[in-house]
PDB file of N, CA and C in Angstrom:
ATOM      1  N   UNK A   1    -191.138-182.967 253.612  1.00  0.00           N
ATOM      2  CA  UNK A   1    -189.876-182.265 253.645  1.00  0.00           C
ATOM      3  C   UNK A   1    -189.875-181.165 252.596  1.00  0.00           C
ATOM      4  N   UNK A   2    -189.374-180.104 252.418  1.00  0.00           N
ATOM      5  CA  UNK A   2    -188.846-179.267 251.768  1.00  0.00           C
ATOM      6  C   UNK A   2    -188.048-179.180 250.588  1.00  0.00           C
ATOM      7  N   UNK A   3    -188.465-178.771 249.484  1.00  0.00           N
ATOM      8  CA  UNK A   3    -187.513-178.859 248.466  1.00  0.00           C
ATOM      9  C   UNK A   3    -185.732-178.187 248.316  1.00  0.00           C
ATOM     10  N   UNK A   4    -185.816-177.564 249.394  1.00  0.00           N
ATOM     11  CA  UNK A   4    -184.646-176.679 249.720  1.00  0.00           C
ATOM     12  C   UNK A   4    -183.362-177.210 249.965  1.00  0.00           C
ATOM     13  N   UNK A   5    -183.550-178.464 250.570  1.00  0.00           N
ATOM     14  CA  UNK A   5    -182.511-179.324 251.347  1.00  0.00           C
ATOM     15  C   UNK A   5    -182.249-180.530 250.291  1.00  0.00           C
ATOM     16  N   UNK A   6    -183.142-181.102 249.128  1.00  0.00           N
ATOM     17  CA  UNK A   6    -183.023-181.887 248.770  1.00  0.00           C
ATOM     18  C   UNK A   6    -183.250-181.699 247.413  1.00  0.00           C
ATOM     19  N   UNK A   7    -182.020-182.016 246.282  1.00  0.00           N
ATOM     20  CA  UNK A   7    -181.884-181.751 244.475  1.00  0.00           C
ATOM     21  C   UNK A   7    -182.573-182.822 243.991  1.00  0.00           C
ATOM     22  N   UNK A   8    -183.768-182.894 243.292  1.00  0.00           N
ATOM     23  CA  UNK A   8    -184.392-183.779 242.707  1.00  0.00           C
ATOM     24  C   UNK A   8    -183.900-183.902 241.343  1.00  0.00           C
ATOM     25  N   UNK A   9    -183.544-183.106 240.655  1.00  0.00           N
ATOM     26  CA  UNK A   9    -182.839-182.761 239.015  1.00  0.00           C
ATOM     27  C   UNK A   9    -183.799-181.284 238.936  1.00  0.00           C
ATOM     28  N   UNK A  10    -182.980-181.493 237.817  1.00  0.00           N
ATOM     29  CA  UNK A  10    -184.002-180.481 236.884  1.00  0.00           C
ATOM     30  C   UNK A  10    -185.845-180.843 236.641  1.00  0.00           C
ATOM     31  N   UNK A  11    -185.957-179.518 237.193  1.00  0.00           N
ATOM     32  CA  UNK A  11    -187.471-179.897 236.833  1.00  0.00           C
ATOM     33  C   UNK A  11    -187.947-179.783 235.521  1.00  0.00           C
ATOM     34  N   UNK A  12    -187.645-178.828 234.736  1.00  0.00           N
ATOM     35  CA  UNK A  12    -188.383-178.573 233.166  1.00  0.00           C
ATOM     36  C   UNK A  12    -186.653-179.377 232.649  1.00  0.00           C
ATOM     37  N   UNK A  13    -186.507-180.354 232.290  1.00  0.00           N
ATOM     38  CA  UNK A  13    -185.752-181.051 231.448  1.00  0.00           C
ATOM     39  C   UNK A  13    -185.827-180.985 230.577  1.00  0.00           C
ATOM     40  N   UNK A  14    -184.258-180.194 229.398  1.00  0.00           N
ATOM     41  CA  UNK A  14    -184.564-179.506 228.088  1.00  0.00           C
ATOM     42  C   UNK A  14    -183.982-181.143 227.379  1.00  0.00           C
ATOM     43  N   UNK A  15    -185.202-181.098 226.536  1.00  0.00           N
ATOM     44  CA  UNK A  15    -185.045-182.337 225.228  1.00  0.00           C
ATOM     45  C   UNK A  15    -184.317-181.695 224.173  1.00  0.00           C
ATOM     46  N   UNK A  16    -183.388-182.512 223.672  1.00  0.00           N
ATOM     47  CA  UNK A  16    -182.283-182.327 222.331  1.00  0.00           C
ATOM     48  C   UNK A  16    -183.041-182.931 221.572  1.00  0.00           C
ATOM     49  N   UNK A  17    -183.756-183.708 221.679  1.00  0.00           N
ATOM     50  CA  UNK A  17    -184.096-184.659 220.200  1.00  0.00           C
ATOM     51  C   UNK A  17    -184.726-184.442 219.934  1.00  0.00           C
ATOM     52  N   UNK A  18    -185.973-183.288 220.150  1.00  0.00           N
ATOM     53  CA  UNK A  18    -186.828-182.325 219.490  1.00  0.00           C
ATOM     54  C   UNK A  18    -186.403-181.862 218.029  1.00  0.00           C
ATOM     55  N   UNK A  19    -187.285-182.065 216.977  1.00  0.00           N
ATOM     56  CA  UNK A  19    -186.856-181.541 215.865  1.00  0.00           C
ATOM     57  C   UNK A  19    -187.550-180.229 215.784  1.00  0.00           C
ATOM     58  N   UNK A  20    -187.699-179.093 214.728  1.00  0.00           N
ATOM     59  CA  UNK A  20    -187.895-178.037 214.695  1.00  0.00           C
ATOM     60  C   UNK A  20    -188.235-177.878 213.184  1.00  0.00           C
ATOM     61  N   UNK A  21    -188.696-178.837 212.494  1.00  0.00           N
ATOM     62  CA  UNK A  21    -189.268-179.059 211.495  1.00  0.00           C
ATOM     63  C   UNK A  21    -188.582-178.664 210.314  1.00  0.00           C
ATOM     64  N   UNK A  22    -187.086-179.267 210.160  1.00  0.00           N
ATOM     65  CA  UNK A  22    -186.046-178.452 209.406  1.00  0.00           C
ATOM     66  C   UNK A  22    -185.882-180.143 209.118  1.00  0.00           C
ATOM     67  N   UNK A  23    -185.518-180.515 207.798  1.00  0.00           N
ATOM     68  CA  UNK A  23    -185.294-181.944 207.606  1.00  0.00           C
ATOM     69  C   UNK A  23    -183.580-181.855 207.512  1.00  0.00           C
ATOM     70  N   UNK A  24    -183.056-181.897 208.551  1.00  0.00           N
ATOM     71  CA  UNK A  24    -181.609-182.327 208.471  1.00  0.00           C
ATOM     72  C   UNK A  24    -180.886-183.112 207.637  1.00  0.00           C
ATOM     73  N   UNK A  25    -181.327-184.989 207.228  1.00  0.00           N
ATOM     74  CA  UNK A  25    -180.597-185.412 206.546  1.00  0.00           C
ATOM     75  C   UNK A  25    -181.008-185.564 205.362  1.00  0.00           C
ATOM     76  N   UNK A  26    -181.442-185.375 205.067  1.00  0.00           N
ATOM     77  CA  UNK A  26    -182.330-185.345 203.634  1.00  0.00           C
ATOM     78  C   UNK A  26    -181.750-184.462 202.405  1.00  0.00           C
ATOM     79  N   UNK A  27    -181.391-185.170 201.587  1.00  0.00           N
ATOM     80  CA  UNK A  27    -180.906-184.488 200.299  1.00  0.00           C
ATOM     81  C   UNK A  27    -182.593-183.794 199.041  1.00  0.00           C
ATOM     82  N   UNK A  28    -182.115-182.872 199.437  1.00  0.00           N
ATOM     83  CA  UNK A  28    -183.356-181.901 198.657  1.00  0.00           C
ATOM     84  C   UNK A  28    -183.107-181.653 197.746  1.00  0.00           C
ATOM     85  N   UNK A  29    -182.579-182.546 196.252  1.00  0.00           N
ATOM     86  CA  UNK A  29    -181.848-181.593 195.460  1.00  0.00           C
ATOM     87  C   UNK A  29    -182.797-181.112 194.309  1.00  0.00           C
ATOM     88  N   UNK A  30    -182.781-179.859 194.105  1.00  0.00           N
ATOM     89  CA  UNK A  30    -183.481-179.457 192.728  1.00  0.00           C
ATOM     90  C   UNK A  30    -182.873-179.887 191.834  1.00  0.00           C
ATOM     91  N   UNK A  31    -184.008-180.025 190.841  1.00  0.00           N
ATOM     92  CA  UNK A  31    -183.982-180.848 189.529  1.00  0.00           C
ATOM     93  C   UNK A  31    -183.741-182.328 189.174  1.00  0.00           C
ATOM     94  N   UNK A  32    -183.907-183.406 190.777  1.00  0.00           N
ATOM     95  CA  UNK A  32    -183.359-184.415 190.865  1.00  0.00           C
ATOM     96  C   UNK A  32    -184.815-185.088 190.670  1.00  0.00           C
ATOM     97  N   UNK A  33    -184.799-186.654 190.204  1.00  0.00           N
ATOM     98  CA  UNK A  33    -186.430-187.351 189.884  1.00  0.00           C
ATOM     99  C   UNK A  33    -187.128-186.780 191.033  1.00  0.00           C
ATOM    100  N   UNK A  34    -187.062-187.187 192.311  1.00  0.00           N
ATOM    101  CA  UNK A  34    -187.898-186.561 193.125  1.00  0.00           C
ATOM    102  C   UNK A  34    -188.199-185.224 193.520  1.00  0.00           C
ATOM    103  N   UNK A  35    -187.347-184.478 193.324  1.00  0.00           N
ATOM    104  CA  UNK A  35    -187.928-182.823 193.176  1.00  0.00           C
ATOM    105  C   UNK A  35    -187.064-182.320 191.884  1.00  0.00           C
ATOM    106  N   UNK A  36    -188.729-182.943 191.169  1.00  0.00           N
ATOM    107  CA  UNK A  36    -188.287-181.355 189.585  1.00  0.00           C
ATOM    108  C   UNK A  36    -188.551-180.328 189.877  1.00  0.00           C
ATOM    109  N   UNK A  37    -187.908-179.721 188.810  1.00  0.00           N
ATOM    110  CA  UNK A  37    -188.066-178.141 188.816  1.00  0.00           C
ATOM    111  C   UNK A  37    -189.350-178.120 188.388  1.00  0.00           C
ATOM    112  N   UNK A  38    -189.669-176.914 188.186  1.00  0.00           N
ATOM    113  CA  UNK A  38    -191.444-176.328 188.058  1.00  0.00           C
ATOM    114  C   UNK A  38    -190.940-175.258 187.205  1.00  0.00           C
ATOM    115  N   UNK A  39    -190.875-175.159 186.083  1.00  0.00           N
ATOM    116  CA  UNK A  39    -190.885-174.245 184.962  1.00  0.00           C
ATOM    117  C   UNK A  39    -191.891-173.671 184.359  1.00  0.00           C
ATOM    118  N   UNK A  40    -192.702-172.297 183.995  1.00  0.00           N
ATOM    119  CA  UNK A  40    -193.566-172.190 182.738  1.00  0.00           C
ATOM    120  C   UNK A  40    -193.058-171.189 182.067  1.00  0.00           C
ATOM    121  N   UNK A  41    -193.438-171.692 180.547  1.00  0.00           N
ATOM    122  CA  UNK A  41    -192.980-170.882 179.696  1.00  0.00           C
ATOM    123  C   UNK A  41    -194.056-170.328 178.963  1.00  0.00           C
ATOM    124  N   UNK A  42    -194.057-169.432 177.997  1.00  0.00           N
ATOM    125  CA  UNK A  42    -194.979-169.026 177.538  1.00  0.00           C
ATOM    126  C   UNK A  42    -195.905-169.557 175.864  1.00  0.00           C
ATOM    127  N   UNK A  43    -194.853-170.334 175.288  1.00  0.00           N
ATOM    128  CA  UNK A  43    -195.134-170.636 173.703  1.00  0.00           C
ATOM    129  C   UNK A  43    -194.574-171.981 174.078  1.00  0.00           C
ATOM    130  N   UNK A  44    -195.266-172.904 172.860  1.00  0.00           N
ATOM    131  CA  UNK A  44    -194.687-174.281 172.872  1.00  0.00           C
ATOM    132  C   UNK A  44    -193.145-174.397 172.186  1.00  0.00           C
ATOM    133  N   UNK A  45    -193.109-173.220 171.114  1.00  0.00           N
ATOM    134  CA  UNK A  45    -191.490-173.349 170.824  1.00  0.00           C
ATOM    135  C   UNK A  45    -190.459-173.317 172.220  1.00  0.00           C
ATOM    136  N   UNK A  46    -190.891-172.188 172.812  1.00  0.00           N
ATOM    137  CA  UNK A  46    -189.862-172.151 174.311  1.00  0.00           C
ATOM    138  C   UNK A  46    -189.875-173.514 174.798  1.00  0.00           C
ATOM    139  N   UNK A  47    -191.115-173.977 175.128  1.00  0.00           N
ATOM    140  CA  UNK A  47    -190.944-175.023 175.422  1.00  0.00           C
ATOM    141  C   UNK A  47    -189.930-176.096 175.647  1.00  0.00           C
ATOM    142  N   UNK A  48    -190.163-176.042 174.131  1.00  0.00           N
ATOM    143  CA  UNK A  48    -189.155-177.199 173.303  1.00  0.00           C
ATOM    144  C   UNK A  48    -187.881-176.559 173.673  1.00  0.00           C
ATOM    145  N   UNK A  49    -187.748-175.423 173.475  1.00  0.00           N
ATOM    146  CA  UNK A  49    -185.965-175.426 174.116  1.00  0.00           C
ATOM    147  C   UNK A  49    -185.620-175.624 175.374  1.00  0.00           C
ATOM    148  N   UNK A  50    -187.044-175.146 176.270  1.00  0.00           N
ATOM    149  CA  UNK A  50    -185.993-175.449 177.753  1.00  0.00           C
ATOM    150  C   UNK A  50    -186.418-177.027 177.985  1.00  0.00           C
ATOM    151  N   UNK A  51    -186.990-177.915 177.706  1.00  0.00           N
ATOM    152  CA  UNK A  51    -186.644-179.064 177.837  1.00  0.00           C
ATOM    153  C   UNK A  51    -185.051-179.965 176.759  1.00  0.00           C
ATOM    154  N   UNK A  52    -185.085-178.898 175.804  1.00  0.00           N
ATOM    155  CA  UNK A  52    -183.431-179.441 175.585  1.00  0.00           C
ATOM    156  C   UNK A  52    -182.305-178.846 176.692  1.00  0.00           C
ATOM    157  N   UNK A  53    -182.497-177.974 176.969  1.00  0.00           N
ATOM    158  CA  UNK A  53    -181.711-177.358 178.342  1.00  0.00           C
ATOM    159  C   UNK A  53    -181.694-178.148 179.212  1.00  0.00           C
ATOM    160  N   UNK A  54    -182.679-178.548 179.397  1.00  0.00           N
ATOM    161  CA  UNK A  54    -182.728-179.313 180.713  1.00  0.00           C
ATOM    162  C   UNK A  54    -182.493-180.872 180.363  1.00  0.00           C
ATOM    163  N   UNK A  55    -182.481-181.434 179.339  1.00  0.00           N
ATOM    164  CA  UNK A  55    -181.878-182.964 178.891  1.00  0.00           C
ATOM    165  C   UNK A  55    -180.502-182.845 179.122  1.00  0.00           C
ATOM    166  N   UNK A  56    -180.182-181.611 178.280  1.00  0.00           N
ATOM    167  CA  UNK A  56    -178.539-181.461 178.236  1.00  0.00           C
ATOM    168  C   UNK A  56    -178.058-181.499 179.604  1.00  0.00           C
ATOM    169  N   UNK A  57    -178.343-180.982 180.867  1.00  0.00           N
ATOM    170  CA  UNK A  57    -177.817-180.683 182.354  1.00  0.00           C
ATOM    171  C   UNK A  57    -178.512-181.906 182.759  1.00  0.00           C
ATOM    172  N   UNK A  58    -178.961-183.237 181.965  1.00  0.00           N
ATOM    173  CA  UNK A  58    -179.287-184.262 182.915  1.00  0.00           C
ATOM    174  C   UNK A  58    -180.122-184.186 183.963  1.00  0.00           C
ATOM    175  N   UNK A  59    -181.174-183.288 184.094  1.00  0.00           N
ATOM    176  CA  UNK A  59    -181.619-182.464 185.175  1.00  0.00           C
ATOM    177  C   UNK A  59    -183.551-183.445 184.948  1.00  0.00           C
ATOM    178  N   UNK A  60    -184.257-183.102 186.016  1.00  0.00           N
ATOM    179  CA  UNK A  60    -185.460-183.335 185.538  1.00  0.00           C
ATOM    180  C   UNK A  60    -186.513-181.994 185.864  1.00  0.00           C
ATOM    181  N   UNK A  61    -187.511-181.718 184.974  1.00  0.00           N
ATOM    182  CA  UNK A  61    -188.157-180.675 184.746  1.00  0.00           C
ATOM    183  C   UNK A  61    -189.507-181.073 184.645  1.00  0.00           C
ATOM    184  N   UNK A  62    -191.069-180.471 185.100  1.00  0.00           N
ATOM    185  CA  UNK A  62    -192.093-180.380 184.384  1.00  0.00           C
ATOM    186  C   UNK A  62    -192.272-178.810 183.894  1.00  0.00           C
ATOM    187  N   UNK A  63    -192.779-179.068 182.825  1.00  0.00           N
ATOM    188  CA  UNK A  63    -192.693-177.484 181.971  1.00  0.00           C
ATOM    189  C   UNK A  63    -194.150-177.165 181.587  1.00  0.00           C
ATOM    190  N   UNK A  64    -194.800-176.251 182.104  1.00  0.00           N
ATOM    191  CA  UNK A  64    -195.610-175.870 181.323  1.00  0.00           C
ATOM    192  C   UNK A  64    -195.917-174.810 180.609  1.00  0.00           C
ATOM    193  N   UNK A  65    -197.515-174.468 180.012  1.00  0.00           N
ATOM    194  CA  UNK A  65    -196.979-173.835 179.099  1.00  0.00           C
ATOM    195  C   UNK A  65    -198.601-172.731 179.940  1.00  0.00           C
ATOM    196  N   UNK A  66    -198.247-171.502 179.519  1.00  0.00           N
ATOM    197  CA  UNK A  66    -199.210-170.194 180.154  1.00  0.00           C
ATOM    198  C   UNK A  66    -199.410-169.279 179.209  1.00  0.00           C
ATOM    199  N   UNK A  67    -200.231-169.362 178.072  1.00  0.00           N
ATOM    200  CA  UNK A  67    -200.472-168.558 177.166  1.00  0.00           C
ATOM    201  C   UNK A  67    -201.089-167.495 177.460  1.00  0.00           C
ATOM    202  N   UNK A  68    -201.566-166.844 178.237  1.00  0.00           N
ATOM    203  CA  UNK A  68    -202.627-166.187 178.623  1.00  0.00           C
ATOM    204  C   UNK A  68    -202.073-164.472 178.683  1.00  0.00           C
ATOM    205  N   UNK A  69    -202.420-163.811 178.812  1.00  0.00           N
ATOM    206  CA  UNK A  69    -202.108-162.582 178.382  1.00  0.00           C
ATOM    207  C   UNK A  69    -201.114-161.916 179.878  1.00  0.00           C
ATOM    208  N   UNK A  70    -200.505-161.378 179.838  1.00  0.00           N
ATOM    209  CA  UNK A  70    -199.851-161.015 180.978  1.00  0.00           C
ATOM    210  C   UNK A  70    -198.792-162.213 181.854  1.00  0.00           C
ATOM    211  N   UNK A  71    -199.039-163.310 180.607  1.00  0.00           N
ATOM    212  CA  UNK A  71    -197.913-164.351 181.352  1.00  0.00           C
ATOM    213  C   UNK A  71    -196.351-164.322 181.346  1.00  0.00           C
ATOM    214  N   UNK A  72    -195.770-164.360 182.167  1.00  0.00           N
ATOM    215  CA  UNK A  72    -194.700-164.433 182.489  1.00  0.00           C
ATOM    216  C   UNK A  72    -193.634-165.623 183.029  1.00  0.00           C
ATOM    217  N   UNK A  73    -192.794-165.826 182.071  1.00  0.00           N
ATOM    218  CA  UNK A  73    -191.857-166.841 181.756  1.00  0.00           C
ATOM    219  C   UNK A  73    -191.439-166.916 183.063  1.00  0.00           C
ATOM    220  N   UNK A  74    -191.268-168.352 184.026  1.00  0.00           N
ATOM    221  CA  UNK A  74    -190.474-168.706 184.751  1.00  0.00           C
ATOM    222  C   UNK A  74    -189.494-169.388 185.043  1.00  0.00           C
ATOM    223  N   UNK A  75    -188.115-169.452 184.509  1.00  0.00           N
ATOM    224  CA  UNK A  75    -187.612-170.519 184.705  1.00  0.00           C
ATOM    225  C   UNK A  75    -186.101-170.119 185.476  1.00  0.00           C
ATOM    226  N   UNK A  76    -186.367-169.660 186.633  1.00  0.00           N
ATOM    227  CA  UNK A  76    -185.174-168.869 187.535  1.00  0.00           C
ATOM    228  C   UNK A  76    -184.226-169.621 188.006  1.00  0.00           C
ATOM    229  N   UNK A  77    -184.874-171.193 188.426  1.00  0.00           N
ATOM    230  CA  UNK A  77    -184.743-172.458 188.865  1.00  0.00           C
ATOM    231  C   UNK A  77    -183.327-173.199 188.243  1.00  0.00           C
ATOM    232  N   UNK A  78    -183.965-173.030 186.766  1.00  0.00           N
ATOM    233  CA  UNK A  78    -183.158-173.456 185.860  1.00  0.00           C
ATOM    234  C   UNK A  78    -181.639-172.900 185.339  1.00  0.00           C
ATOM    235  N   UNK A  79    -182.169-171.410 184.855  1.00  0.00           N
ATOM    236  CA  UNK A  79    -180.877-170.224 185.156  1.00  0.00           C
ATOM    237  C   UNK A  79    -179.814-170.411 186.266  1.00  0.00           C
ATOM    238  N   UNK A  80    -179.973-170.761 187.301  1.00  0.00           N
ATOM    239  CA  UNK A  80    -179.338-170.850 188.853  1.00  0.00           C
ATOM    240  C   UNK A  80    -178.563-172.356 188.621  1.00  0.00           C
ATOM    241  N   UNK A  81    -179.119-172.750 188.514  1.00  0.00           N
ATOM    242  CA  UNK A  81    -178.928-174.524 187.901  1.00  0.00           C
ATOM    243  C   UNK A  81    -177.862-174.477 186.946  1.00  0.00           C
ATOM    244  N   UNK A  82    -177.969-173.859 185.774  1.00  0.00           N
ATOM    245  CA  UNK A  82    -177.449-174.106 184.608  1.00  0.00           C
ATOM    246  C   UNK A  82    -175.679-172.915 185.268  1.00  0.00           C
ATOM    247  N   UNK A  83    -175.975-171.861 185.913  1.00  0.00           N
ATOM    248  CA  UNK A  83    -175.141-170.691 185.585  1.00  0.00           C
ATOM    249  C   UNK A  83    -174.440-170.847 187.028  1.00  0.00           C
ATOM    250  N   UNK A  84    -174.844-172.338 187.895  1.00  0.00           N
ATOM    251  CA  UNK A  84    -173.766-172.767 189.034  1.00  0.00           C
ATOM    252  C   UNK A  84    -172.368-172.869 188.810  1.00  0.00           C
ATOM    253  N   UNK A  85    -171.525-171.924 189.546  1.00  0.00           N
ATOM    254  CA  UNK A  85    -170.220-171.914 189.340  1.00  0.00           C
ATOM    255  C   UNK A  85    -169.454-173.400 190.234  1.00  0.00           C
ATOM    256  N   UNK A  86    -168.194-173.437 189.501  1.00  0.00           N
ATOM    257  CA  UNK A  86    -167.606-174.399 190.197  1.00  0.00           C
ATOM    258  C   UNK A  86    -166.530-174.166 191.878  1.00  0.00           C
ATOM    259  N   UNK A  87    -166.181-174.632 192.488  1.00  0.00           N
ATOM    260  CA  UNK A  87    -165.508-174.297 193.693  1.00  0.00           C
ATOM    261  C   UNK A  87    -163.967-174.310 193.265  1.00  0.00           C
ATOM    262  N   UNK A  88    -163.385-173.186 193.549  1.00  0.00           N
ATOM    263  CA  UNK A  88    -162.042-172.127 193.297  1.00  0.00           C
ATOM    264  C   UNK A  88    -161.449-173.002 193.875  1.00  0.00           C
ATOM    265  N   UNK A  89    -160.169-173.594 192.884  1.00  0.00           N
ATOM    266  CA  UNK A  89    -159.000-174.911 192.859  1.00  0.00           C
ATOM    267  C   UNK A  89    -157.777-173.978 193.296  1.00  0.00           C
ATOM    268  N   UNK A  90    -156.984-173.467 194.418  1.00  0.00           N
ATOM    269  CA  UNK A  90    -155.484-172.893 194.332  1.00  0.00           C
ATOM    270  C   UNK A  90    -154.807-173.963 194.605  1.00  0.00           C
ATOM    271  N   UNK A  91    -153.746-173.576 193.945  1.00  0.00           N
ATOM    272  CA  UNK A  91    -152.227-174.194 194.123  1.00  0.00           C
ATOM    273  C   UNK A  91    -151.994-174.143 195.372  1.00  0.00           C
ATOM    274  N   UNK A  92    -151.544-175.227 195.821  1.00  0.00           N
ATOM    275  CA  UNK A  92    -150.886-175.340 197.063  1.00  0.00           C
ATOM    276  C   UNK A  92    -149.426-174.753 197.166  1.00  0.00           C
ATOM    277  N   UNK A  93    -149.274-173.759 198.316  1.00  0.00           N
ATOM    278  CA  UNK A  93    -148.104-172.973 198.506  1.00  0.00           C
ATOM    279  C   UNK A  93    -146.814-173.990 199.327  1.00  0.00           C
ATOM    280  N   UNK A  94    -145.716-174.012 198.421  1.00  0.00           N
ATOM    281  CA  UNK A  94    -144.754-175.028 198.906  1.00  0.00           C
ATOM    282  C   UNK A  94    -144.082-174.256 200.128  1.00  0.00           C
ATOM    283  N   UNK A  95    -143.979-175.133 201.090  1.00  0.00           N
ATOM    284  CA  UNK A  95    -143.607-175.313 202.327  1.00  0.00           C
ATOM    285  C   UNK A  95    -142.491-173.888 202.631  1.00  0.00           C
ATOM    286  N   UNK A  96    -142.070-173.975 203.643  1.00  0.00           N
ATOM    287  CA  UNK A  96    -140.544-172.348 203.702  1.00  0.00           C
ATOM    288  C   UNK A  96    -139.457-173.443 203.165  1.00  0.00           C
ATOM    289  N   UNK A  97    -139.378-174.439 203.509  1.00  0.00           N
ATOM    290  CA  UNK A  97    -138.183-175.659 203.844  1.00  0.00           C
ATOM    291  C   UNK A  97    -138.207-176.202 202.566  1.00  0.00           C
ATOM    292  N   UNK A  98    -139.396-175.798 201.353  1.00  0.00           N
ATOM    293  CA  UNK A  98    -139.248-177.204 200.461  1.00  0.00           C
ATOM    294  C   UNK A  98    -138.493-176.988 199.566  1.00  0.00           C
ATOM    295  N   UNK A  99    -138.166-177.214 198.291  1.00  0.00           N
ATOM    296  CA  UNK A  99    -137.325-176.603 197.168  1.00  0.00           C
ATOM    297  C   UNK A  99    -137.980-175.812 196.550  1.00  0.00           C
ATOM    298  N   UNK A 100    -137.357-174.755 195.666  1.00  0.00           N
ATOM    299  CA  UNK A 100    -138.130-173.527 195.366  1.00  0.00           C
ATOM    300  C   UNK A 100    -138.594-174.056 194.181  1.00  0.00           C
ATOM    301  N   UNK A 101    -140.077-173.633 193.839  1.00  0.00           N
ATOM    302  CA  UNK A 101    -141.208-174.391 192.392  1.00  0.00           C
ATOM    303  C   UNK A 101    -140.276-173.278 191.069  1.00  0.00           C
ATOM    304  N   UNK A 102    -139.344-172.451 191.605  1.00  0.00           N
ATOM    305  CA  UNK A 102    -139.058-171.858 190.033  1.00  0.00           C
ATOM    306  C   UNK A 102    -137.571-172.533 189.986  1.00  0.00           C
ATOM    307  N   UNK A 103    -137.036-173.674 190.416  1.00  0.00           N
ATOM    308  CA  UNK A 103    -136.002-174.224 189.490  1.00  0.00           C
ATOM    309  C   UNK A 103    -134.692-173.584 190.435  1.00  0.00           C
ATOM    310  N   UNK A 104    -134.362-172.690 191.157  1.00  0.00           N
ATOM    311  CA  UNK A 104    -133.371-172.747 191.543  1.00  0.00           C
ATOM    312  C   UNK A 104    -132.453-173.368 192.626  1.00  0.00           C
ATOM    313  N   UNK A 105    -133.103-174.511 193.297  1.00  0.00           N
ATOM    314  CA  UNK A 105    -132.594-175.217 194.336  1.00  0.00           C
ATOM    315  C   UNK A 105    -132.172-174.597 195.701  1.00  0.00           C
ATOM    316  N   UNK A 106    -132.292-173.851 195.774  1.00  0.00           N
ATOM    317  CA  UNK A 106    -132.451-172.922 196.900  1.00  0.00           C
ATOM    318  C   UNK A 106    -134.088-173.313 197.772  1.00  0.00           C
ATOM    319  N   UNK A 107    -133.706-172.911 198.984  1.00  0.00           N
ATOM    320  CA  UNK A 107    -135.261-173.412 199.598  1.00  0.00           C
ATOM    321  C   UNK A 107    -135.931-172.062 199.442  1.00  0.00           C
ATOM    322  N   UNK A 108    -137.490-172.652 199.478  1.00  0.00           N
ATOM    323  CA  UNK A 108    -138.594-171.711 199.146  1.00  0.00           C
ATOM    324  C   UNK A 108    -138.025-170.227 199.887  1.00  0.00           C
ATOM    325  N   UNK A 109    -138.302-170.085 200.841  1.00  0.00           N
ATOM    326  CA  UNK A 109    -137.654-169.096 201.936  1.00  0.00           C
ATOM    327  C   UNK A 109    -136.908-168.064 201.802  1.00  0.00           C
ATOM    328  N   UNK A 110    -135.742-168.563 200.778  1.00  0.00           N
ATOM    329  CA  UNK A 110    -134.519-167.915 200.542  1.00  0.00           C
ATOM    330  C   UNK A 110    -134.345-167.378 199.341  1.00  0.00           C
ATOM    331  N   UNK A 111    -135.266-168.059 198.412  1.00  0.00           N
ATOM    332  CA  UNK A 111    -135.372-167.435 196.706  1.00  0.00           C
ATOM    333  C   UNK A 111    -136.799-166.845 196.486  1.00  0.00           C
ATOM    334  N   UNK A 112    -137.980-167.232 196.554  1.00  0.00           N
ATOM    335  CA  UNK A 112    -139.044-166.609 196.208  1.00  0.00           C
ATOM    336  C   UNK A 112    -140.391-166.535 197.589  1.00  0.00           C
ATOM    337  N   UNK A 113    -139.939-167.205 198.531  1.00  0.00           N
ATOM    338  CA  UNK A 113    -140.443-166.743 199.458  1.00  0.00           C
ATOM    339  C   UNK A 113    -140.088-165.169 200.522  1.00  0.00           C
TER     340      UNK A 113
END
């Protein structure tokens, strides 16, 4: 018989549960025991400070050290880390109906709305 007259399904059947090599649930966090940061610095004094930096932020770090001529300090990781802002707190705007927040008993609406 003919395929014309009769729906078998879909022939190329698209799979959802294919991953795409993106780890979805997985918490990746930098600077956490399982992924330290990767720091180098250039002198053992630096050193010593960005591992107090990084005690202080509770954070975990391996640091090394690159004396070598043309070396260049990395610790971008850390900067980003340390100079994370917090998420913007507003006041919640009282209702049209509620009482007005400056004291005059009047509803929002009618005095400062």
């Amino acid at each position: 018989m003919s395929d014309k007259l009769f729906f078998k399904g879909r022939q190329d059947a698209r799979q959802n549960h294919i991953k795409y090599g993106h780890k979805t649930k997985s918490s990746n966090k930098a600077g956490s025991k399982k992924y330290p940061l990767a720091l180098v610095v250039t002198s053992e004094a630096r050193k010593l400070e960005v591992e107090t930096l990084v005690a202080d932020a509770d954070l975990f770090a391996e640091v090394s050290i690159d004396s070598g001529e043309g070396a260049v300090e990395s610790i971008t990781e850390l900067t980003m880390l340390l100079n994370k802002q917090e998420a913007v707190k507003v006041d919640k705007v009282p209702g049209r109906n509620d009482p007005c927040v400056c004291g005059s008993g009047n509803k929002y609406k009618k005095c400062c709305g």
